[in-house]
N, C-alpha and C. Protein backbone atom coordinates (compact mmCIF):
# COMPACT_ATOMS: atom_id res chain seq x y z
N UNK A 1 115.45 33.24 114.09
CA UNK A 1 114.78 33.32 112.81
C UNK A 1 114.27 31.93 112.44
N UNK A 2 113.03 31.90 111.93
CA UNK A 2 112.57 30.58 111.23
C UNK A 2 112.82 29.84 110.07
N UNK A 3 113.57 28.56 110.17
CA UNK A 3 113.99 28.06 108.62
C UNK A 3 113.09 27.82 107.97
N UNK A 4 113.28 27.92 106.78
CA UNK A 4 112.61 28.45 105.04
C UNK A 4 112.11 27.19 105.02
N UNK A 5 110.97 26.48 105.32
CA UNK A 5 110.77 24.61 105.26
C UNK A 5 108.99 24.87 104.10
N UNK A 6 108.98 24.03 103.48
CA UNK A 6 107.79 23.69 102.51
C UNK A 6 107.00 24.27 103.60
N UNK A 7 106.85 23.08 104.75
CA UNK A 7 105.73 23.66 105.34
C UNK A 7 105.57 25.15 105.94
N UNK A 8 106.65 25.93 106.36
CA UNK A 8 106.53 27.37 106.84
C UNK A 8 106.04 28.06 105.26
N UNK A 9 106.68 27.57 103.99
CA UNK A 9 106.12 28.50 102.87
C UNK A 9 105.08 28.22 102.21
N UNK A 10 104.10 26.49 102.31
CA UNK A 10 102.62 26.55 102.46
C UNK A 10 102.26 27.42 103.23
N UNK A 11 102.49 27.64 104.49
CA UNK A 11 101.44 28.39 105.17
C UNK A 11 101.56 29.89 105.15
N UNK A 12 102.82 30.34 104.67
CA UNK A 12 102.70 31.75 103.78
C UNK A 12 102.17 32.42 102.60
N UNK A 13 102.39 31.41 102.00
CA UNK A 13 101.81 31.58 100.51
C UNK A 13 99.98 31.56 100.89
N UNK A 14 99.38 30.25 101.54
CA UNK A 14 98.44 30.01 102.13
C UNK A 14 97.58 31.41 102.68
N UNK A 15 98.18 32.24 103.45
CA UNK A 15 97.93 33.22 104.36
C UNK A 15 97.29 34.02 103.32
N UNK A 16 98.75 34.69 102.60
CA UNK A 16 99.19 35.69 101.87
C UNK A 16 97.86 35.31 101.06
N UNK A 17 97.44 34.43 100.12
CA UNK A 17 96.05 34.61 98.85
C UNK A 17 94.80 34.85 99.88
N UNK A 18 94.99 34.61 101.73
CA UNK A 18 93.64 34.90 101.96
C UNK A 18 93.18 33.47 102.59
N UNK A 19 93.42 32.41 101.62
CA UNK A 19 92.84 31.52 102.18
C UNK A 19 93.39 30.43 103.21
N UNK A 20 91.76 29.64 103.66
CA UNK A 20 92.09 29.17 105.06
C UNK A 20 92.61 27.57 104.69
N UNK A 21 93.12 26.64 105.89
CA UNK A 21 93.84 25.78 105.07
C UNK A 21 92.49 24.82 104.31
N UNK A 22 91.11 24.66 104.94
CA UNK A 22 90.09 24.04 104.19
C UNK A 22 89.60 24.28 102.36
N UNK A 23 89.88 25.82 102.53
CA UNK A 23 89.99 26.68 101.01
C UNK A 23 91.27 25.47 100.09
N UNK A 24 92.67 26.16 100.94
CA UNK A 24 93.44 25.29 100.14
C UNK A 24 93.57 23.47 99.57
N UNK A 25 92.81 23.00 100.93
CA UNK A 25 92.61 21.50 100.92
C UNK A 25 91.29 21.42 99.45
N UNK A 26 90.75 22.16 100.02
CA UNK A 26 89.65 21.68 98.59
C UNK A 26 90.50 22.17 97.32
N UNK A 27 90.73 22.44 97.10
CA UNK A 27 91.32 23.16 95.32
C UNK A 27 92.95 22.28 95.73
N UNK A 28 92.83 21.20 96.45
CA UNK A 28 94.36 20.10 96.15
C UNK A 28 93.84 18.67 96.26
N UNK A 29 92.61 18.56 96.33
CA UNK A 29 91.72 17.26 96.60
C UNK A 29 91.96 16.52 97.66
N UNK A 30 92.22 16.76 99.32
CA UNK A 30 92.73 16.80 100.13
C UNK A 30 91.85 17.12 101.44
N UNK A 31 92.25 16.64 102.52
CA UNK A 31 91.36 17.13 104.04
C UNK A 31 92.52 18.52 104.74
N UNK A 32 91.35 19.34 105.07
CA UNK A 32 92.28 20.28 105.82
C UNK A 32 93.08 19.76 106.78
N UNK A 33 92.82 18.54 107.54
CA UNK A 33 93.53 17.78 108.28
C UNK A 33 95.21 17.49 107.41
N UNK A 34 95.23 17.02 106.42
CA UNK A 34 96.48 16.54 105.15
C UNK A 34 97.44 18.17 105.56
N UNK A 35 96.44 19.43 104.97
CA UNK A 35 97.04 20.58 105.10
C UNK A 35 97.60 21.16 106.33
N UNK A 36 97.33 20.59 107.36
CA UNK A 36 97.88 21.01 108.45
C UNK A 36 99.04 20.10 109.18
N UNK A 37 98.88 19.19 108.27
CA UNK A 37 100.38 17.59 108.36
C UNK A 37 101.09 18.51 107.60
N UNK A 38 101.26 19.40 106.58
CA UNK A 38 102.51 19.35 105.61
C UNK A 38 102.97 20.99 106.76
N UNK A 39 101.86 21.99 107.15
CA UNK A 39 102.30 22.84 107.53
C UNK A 39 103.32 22.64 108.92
N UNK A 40 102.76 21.31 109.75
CA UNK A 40 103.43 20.84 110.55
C UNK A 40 104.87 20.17 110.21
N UNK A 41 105.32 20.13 108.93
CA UNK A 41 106.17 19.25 108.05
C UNK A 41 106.51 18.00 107.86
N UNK A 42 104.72 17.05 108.41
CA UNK A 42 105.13 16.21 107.33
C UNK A 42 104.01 16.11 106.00
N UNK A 43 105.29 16.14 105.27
CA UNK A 43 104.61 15.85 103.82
C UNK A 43 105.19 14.75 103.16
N UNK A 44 104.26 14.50 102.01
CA UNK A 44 104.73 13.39 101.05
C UNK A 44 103.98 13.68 99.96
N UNK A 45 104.38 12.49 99.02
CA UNK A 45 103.88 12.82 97.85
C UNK A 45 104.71 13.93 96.92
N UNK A 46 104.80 13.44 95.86
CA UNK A 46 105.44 14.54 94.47
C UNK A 46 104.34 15.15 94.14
N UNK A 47 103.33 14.61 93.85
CA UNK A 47 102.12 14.98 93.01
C UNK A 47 101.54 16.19 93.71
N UNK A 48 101.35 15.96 94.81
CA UNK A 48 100.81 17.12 96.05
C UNK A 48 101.32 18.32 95.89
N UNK A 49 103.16 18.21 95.96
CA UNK A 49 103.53 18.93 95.96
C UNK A 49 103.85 19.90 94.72
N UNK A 50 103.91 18.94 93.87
CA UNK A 50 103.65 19.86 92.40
C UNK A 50 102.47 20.57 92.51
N UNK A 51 101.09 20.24 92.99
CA UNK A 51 100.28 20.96 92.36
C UNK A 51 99.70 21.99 93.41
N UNK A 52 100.84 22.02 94.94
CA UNK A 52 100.49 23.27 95.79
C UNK A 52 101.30 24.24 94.92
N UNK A 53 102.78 23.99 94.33
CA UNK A 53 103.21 24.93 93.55
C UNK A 53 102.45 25.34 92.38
N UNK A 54 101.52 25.01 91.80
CA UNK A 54 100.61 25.16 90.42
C UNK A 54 100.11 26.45 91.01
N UNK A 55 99.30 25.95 92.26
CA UNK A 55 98.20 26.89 93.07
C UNK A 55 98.66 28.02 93.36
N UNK A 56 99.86 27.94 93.70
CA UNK A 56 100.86 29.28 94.66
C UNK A 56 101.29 29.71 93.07
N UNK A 57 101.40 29.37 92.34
CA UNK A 57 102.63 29.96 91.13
C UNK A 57 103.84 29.81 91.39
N UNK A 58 104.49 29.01 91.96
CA UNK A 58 105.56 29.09 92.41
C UNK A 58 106.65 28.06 91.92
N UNK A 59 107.81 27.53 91.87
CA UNK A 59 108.43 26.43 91.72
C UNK A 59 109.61 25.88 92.42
């Protein structure tokens, strides 16, 4: 089974509304390149990550 990581639940949440990671990169001010670092897991940034949860509804 796959562990529960930011980046496995970006790219669910991601899926799930439809959109592709370029969709999501634009509406986070970001390169789809950035979006495919966090799905890979690395991420950084608070700010980022607050406002993929804004996007998703999530917390």
């Amino acid at each position: 089974m796959k562990e529960k990581t930011f980046g496995n639940r970006v790219a669910a949440l991601r899926k799930e509304k439809g959109m592709t990671q370029f969709d999501l990169a634009e509406k986070m001010g970001v390169t789809d390149k950035a979006v495919s670092k966090w799905e890979r897991f690395v991420f950084s940034g608070y700010q980022l990550y607050s406002k993929a949860c804004g996007i998703f509804c999530v917390a």
